[in-house]
C-alpha atoms as a PDB file:
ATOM      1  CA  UNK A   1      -9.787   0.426 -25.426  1.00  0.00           C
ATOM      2  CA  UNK A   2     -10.565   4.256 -25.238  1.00  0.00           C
ATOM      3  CA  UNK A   3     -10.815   6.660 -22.862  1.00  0.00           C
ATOM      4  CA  UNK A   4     -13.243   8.429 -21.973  1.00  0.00           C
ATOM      5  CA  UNK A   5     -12.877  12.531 -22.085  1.00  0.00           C
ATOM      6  CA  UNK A   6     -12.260  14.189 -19.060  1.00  0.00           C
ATOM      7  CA  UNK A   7     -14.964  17.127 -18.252  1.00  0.00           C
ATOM      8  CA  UNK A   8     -15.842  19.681 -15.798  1.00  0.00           C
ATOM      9  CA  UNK A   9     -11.938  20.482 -15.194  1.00  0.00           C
ATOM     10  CA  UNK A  10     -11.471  24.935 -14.206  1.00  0.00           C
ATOM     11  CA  UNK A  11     -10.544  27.153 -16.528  1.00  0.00           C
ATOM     12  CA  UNK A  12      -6.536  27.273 -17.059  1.00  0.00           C
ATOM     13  CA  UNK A  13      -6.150  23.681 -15.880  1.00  0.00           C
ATOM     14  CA  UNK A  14      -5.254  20.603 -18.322  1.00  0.00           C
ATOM     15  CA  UNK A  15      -4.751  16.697 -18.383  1.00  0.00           C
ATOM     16  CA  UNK A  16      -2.822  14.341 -20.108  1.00  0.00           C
ATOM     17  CA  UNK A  17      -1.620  10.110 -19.437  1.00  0.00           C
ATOM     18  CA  UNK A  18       0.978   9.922 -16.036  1.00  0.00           C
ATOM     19  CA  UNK A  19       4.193   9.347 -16.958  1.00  0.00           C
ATOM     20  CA  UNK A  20       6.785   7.417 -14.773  1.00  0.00           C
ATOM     21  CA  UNK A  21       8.526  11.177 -14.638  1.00  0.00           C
ATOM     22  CA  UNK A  22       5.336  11.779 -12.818  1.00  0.00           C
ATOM     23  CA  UNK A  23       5.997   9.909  -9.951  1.00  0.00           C
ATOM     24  CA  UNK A  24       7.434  12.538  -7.353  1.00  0.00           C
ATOM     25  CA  UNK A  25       4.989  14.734  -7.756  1.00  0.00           C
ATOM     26  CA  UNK A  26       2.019  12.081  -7.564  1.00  0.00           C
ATOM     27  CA  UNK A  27       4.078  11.395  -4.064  1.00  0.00           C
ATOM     28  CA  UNK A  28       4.300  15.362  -3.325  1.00  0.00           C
ATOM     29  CA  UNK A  29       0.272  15.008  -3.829  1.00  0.00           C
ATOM     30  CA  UNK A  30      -0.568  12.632  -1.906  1.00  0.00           C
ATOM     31  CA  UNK A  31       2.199  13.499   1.246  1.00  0.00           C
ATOM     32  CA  UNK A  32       0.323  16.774   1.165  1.00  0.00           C
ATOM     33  CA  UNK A  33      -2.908  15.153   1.295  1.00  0.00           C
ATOM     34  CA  UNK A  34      -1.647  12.872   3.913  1.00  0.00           C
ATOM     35  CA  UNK A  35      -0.259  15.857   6.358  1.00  0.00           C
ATOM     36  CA  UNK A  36      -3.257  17.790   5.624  1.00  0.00           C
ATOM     37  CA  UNK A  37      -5.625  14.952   7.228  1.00  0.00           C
ATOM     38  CA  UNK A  38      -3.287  13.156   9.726  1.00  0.00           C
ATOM     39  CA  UNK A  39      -0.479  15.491  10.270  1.00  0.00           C
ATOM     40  CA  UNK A  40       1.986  13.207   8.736  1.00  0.00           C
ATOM     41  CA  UNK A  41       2.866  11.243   5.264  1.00  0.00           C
ATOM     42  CA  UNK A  42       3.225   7.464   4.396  1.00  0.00           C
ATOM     43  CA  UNK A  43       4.027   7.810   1.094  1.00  0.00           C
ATOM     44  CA  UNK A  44       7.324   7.481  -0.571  1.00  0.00           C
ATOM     45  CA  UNK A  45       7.802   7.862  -4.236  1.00  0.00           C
ATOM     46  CA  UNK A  46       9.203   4.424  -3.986  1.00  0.00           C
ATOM     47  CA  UNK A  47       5.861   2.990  -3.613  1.00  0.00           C
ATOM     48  CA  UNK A  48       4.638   4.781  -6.218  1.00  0.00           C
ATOM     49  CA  UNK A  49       7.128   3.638  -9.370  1.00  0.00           C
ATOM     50  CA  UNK A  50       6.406   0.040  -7.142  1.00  0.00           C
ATOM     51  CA  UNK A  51       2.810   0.236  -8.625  1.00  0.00           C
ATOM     52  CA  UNK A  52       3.458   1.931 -11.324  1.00  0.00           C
ATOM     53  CA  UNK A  53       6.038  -0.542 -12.738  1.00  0.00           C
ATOM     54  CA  UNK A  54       4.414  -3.598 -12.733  1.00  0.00           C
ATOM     55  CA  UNK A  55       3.923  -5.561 -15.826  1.00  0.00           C
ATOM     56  CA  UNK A  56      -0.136  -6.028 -15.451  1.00  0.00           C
ATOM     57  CA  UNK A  57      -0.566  -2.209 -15.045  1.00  0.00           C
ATOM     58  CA  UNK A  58      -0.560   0.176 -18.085  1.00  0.00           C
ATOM     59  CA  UNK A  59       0.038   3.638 -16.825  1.00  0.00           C
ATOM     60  CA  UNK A  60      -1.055   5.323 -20.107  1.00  0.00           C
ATOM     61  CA  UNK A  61      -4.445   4.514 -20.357  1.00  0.00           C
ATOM     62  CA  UNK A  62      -5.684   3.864 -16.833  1.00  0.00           C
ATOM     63  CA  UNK A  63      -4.310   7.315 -15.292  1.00  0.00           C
ATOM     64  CA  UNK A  64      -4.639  10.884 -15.753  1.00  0.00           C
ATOM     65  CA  UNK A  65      -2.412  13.916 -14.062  1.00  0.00           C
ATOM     66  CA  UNK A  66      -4.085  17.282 -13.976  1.00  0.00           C
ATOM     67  CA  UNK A  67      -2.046  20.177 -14.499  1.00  0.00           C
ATOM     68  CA  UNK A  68      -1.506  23.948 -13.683  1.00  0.00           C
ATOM     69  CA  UNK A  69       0.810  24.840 -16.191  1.00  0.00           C
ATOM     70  CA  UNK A  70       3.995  22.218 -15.505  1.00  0.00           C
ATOM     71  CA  UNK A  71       2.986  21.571 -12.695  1.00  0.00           C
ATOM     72  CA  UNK A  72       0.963  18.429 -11.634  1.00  0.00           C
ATOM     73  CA  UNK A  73      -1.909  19.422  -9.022  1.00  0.00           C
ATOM     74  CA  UNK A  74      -4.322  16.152  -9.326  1.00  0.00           C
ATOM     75  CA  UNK A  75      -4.519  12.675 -10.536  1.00  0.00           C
ATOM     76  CA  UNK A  76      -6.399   9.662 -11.162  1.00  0.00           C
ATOM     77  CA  UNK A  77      -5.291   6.102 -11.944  1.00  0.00           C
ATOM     78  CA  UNK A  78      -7.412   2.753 -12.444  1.00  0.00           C
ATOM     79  CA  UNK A  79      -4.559   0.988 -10.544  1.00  0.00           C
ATOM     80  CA  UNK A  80      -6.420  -2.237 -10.384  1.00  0.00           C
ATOM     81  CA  UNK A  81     -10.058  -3.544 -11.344  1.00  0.00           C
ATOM     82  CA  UNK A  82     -11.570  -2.645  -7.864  1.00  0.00           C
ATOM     83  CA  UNK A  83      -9.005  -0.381  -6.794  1.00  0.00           C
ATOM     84  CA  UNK A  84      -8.571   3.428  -7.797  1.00  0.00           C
ATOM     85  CA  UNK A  85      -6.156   6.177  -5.979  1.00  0.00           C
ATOM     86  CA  UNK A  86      -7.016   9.922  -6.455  1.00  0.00           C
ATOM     87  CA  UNK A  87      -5.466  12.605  -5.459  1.00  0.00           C
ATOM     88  CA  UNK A  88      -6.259  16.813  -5.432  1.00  0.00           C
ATOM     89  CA  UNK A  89      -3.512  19.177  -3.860  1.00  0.00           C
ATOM     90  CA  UNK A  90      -5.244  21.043  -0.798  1.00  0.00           C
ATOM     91  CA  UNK A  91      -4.113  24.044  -3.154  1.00  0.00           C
ATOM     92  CA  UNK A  92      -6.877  23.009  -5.063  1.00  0.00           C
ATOM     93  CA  UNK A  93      -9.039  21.660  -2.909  1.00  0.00           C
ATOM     94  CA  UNK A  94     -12.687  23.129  -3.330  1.00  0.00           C
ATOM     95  CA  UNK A  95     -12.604  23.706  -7.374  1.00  0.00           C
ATOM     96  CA  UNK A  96     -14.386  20.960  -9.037  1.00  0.00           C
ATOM     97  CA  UNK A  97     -11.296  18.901  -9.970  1.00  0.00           C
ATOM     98  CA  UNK A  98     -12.344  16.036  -7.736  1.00  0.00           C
ATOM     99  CA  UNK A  99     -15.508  15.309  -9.204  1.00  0.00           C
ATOM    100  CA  UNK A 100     -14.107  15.850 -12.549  1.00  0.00           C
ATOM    101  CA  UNK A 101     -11.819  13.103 -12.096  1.00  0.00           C
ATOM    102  CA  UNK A 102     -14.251  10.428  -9.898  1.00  0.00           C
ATOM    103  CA  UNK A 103     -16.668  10.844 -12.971  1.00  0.00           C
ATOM    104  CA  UNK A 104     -13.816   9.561 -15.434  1.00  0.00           C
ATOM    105  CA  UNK A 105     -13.028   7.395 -12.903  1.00  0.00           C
ATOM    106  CA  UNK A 106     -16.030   4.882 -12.850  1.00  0.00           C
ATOM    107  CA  UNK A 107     -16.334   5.534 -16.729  1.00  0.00           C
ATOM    108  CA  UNK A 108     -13.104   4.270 -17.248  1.00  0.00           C
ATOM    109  CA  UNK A 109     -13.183   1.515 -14.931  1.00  0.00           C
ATOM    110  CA  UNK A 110     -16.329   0.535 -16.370  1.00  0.00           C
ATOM    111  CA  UNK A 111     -14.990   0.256 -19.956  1.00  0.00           C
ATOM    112  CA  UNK A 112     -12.451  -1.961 -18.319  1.00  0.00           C
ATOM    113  CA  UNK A 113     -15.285  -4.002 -17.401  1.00  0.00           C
ATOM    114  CA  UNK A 114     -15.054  -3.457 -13.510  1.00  0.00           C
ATOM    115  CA  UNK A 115     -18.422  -4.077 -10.970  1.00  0.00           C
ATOM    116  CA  UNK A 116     -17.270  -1.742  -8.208  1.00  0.00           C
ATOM    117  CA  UNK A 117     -14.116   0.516  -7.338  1.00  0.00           C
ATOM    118  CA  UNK A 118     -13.010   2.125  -4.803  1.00  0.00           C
ATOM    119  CA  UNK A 119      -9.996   3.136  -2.286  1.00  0.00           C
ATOM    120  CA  UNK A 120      -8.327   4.380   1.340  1.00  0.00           C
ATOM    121  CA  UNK A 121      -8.835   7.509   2.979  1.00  0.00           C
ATOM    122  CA  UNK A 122      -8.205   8.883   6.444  1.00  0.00           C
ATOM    123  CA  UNK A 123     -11.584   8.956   8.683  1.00  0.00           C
ATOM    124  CA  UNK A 124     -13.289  12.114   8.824  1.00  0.00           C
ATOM    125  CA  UNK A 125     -10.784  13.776   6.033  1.00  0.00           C
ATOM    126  CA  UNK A 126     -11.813  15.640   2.897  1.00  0.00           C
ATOM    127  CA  UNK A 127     -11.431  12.735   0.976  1.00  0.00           C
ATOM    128  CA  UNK A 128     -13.418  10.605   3.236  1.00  0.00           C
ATOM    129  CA  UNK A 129     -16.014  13.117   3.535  1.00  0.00           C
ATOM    130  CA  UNK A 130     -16.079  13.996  -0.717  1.00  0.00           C
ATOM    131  CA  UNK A 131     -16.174   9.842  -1.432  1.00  0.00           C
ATOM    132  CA  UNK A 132     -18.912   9.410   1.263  1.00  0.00           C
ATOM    133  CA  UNK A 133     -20.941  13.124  -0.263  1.00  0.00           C
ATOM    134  CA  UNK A 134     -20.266  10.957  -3.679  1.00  0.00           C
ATOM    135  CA  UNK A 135     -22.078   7.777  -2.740  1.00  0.00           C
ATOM    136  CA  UNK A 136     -18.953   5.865  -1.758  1.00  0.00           C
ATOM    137  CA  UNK A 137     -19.940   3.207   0.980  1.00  0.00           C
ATOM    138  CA  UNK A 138     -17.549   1.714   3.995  1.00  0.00           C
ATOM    139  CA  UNK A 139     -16.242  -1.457   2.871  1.00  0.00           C
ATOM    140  CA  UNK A 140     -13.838  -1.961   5.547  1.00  0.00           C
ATOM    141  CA  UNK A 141     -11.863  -0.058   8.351  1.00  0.00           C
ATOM    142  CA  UNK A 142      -8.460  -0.096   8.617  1.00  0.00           C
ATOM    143  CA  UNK A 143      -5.705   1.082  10.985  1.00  0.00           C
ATOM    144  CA  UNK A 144      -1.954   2.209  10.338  1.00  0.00           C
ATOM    145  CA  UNK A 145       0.046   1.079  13.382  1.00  0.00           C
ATOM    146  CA  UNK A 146       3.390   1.582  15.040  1.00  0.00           C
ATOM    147  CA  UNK A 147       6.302   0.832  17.326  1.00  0.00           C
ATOM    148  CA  UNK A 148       7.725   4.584  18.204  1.00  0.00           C
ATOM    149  CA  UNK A 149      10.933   5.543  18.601  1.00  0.00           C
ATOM    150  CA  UNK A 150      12.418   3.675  21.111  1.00  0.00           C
ATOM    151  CA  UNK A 151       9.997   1.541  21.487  1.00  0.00           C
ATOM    152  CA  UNK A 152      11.176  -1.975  23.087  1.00  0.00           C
ATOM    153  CA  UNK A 153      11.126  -4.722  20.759  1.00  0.00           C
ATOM    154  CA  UNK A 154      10.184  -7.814  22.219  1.00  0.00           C
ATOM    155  CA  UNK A 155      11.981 -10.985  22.251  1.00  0.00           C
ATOM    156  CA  UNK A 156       9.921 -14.117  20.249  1.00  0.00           C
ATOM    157  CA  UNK A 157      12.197 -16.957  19.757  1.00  0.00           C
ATOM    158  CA  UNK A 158      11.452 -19.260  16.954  1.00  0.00           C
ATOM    159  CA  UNK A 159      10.543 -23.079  17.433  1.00  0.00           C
ATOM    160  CA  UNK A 160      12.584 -25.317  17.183  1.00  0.00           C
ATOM    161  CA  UNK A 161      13.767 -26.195  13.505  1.00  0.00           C
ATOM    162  CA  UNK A 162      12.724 -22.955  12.580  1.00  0.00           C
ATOM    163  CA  UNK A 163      14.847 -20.319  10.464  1.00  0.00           C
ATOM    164  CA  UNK A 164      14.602 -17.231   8.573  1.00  0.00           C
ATOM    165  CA  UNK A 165      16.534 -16.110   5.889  1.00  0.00           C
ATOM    166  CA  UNK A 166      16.392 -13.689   3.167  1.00  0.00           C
ATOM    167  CA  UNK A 167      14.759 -14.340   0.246  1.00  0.00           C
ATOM    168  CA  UNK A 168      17.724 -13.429  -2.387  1.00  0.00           C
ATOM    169  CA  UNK A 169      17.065 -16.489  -4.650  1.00  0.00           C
ATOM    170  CA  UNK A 170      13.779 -16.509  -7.355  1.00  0.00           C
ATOM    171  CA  UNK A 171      12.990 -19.663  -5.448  1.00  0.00           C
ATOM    172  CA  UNK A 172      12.526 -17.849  -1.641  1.00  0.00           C
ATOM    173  CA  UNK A 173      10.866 -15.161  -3.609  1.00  0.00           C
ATOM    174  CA  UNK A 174       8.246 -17.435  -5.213  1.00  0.00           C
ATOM    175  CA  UNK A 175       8.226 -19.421  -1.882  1.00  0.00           C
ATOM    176  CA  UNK A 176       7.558 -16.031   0.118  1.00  0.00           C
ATOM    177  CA  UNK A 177       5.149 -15.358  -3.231  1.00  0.00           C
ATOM    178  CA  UNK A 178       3.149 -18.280  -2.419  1.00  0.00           C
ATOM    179  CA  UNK A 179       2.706 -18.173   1.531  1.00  0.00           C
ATOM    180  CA  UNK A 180       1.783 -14.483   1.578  1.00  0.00           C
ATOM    181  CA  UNK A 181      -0.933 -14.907  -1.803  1.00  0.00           C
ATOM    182  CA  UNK A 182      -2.313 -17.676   0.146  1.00  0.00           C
ATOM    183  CA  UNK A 183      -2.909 -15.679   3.553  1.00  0.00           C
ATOM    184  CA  UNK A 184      -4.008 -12.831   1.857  1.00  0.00           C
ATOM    185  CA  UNK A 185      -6.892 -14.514  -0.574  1.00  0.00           C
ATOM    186  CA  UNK A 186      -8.330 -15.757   2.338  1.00  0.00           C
ATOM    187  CA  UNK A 187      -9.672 -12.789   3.092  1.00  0.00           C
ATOM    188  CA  UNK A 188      -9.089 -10.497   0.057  1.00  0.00           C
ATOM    189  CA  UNK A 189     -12.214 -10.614  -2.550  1.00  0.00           C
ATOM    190  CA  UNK A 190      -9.316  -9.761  -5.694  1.00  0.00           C
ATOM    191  CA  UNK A 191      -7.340 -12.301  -8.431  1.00  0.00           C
ATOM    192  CA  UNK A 192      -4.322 -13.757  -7.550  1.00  0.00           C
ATOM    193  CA  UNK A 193      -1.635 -11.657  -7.970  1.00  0.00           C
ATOM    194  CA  UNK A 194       0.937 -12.996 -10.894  1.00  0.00           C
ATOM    195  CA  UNK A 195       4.325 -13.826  -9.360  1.00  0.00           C
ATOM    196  CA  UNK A 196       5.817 -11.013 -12.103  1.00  0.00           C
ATOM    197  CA  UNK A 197       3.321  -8.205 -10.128  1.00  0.00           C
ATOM    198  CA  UNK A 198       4.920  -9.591  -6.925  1.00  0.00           C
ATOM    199  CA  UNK A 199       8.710  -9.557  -8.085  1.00  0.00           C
ATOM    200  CA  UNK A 200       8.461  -5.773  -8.729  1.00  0.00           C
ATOM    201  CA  UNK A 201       6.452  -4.244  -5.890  1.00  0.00           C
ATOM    202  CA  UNK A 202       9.359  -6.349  -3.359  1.00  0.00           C
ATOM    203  CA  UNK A 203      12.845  -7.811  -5.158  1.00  0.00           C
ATOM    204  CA  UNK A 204      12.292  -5.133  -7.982  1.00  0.00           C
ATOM    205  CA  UNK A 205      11.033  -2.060  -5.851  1.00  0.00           C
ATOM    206  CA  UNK A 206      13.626   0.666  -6.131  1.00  0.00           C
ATOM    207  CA  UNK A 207      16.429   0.451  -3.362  1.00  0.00           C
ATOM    208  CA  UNK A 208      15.530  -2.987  -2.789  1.00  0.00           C
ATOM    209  CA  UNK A 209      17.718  -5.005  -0.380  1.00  0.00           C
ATOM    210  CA  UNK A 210      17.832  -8.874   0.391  1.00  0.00           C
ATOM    211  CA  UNK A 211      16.833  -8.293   3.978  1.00  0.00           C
ATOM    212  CA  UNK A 212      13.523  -6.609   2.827  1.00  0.00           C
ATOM    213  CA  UNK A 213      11.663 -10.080   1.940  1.00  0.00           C
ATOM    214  CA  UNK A 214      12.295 -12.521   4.506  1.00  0.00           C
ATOM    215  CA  UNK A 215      10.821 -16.102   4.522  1.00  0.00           C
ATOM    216  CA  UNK A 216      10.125 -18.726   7.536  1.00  0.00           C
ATOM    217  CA  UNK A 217      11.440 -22.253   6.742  1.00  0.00           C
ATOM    218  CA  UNK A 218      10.597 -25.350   9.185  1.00  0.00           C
ATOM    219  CA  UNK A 219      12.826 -28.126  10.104  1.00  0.00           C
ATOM    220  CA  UNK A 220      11.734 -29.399   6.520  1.00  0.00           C
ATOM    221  CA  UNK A 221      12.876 -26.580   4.245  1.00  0.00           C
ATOM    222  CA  UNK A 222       9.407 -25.812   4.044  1.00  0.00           C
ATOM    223  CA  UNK A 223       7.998 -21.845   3.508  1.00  0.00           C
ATOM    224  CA  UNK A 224       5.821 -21.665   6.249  1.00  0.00           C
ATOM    225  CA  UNK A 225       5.921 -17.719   6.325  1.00  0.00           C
ATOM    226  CA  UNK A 226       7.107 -14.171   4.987  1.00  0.00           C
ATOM    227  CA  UNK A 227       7.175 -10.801   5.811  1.00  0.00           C
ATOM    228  CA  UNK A 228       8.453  -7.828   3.002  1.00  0.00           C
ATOM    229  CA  UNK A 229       9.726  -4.543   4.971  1.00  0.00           C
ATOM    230  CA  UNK A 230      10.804  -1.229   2.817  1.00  0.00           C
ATOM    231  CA  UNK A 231      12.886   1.394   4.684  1.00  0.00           C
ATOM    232  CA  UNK A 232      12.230   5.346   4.350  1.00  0.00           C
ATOM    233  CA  UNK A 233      12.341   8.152   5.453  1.00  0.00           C
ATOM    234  CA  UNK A 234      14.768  10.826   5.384  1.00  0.00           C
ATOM    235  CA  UNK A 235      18.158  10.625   7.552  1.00  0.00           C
ATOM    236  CA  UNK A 236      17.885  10.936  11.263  1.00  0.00           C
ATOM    237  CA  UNK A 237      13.731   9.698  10.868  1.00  0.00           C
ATOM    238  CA  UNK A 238      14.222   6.489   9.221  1.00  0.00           C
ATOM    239  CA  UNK A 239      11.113   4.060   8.711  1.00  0.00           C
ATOM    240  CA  UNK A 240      10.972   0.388   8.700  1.00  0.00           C
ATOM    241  CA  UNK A 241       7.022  -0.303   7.268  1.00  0.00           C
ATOM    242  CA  UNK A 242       5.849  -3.645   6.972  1.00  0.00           C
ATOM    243  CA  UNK A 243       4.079  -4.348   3.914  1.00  0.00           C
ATOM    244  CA  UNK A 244       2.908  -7.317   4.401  1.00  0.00           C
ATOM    245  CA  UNK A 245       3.309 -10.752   6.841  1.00  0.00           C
ATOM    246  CA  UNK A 246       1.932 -13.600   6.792  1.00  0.00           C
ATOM    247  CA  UNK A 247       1.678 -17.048   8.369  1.00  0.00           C
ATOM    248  CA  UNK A 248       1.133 -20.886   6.225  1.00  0.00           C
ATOM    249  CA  UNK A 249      -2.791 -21.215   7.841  1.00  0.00           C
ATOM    250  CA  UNK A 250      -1.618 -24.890   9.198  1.00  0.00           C
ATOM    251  CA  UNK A 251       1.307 -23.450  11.521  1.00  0.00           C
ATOM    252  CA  UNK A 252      -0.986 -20.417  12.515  1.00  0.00           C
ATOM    253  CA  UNK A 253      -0.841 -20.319  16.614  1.00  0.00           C
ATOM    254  CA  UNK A 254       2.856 -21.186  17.452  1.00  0.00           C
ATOM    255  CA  UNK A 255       4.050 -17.543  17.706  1.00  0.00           C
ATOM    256  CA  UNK A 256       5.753 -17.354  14.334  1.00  0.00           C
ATOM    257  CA  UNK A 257       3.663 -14.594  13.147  1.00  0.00           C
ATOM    258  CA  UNK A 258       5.058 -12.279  15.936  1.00  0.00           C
ATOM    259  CA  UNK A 259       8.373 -13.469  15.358  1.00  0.00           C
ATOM    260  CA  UNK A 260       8.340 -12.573  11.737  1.00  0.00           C
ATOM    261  CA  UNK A 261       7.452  -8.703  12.858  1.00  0.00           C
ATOM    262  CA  UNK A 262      10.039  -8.589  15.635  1.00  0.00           C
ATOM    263  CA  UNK A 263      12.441  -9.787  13.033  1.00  0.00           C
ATOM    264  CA  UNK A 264      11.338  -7.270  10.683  1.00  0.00           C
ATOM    265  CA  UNK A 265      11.464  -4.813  13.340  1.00  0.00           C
ATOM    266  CA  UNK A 266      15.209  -5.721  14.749  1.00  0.00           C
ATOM    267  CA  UNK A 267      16.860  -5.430  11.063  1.00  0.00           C
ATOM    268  CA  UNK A 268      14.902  -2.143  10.275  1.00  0.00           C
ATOM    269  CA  UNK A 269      16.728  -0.757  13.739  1.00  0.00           C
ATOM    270  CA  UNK A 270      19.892  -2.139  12.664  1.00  0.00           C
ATOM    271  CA  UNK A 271      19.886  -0.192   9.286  1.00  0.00           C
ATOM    272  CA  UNK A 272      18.961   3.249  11.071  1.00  0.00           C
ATOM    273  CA  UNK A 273      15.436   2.909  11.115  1.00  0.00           C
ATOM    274  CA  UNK A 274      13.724   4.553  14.697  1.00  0.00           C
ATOM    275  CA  UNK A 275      10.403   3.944  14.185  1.00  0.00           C
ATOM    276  CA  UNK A 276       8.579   0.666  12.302  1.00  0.00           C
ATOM    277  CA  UNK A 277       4.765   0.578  10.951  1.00  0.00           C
ATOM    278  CA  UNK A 278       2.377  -1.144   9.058  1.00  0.00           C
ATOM    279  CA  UNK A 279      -1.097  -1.384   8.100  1.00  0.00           C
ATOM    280  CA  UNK A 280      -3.774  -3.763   8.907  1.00  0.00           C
ATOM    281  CA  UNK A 281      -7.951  -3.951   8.141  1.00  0.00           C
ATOM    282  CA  UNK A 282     -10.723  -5.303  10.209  1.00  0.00           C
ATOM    283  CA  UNK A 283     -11.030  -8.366   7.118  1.00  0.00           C
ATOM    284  CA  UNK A 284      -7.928  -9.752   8.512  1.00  0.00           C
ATOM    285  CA  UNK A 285      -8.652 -10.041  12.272  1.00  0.00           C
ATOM    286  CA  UNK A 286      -5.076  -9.302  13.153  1.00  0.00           C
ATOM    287  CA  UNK A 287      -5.338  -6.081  15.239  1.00  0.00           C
ATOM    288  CA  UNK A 288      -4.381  -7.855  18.184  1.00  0.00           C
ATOM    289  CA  UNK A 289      -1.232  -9.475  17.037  1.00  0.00           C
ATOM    290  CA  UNK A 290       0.278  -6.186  16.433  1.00  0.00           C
ATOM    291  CA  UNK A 291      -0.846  -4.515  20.040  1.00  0.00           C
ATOM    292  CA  UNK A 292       0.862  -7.795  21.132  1.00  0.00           C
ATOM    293  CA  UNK A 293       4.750  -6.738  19.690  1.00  0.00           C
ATOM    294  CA  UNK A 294       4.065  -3.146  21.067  1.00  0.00           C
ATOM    295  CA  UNK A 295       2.643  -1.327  18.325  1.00  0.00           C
ATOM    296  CA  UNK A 296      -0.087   1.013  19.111  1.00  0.00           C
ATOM    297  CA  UNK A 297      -2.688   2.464  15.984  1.00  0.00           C
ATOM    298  CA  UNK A 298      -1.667   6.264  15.354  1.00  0.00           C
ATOM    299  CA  UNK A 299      -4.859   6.766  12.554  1.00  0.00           C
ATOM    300  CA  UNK A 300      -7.528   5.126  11.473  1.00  0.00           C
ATOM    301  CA  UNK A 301      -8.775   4.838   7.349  1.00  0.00           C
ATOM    302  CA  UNK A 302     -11.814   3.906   5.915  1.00  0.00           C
ATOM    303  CA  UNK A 303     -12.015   2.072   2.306  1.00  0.00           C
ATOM    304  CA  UNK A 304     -14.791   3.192   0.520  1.00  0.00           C
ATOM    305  CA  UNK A 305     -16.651   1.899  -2.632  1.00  0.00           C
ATOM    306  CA  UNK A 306     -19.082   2.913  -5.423  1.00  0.00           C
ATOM    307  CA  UNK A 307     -20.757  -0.179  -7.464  1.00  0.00           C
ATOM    308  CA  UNK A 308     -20.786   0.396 -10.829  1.00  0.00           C
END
């Protein structure tokens, strides 16, 4: 499949494929982005090689970095068929680069055959207000949420018969697979995700540990839910963020989905994180299950999209 040519770049500036050497300074992009608009950063370059590395995504020809000289300033990447992430240093904020990179954007995502693309940005931030000045319409709201720093974590037994374990066996992975695909595609307009795509964004992500994907068995055995946690952060500001958690939709109501967070949230304290997050959407209808454990929203996103 080709590319299409990337046009409208400044004068002194030039492009080529990301590379997986890329990936700290994609991060460094995007954390400056991040502070710029919200005053802090999500990102970790973890995340980024998470993506990056699995086996459905081809870096080379869905991505471009931008460069000034050796150094990486901007970037585009097709990351999936509806989903796109873009990124322009404030540095360079104002020169053009943007909607150089939008325009290859929806050209290459409609060679990939794609109907619509779009992604994330922080309400009311350049990147909101360039996607929204580009036609880019609100698909959904969402909200990053979290339990500070000493922040009381709330005691929610399990039911009877229940247990949770790690998932350290490719059988509680696919089990934990399987409950958290289900939950999510009842809500998410997107293709199952392969179990392969799922292995390296959690088991395979860099610096993984078993107590990162936990899974919810009954009395039966059964996987009945599943939460994934990462840890980052530098030393002394250590972050427990909850990917994602999710509930079998016949057991919903008995509590276990705030027992899976509060379990996610004990064993990030207990390996030095002092604050825990996560992200939810208005799709999902979980707001309130969050407030309930404690967290409170510290910034609100909106995901925009452009049909093709």
């Amino acid at each position: 499949m080709s590319t299409p040519p990337l046009v409208g770049l400044p004068a002194g500036l030039h492009h080529r494929p990301l590379r997986l050497e890329d990936a700290e300074a994609v991060t460094e992009v995007v954390a400056a982005e991040e502070l710029l608009a919200i005053g802090t950063s999500e990102i970790e370059t973890a995340d980024v090689l998470a993506d990056w590395q699995r086996p459905s995504h081809d870096l080379a020809s869905l991505s471009l970095g931008v460069l000034d000289g050796e150094r990486l300033v901007a970037f585009a990447e097709l990351t999936d068929p509806d989903r796109v992430e873009v990124g322009v240093h404030p540095d360079h904020h104002g020169r053009g680069i943007g909607t150089a990179l939008a325009r290859w954007l929806r050209e290459r995502a409609r060679a990939a055959g794609s109907t619509v693309i779009g992604m994330p940005a922080p309400e009311g931030s350049p990147a909101d207000r360039f996607m929204e000045a580009q036609g880019y319409r609100v698909r959904w709201t969402s909200w990053i949420l979290d339990l500070p720093p000493g922040g009381a974590i709330p005691d929610r037994p399990l039911p009877t018969g229940h247990r949770l374990r790690d998932a350290d066996d490719e059988a509680h992975v696919r089990a934990a697979w399987t409950v958290l695909e289900d939950a999510f595609l009842e809500w998410s307009e997107r293709e199952r995700q392969t179990y392969d795509d799922f292995a390296s964004t959690t088991v395979g992500r860099d610096g993984s540990e078993p107590w990162n994907l936990r899974v919810l068995l009954d009395a039966d055995g059964a996987a009945v839910g599943a939460v994934h946690v990462t840890l980052g952060g530098p030393e002394g500001a250590r972050e427990a963020h909850v990917h994602r958690v999710a509930v079998r939709h016949d057991r919903r109501g008995l509590g276990l989905g705030q027992a899976l967070l509060v379990d996610a949230f004990a064993l990030g304290r207990a390996h030095g994180a002092v604050r825990s997050s996560l992200s939810t959407d208005s799709r999902t209808g979980a707001l309130g299950l969050y407030e309930r454990v404690g967290m409170r929203v510290s910034s609100s996103w909106v995901n925009r999209a452009v049909d093709l």
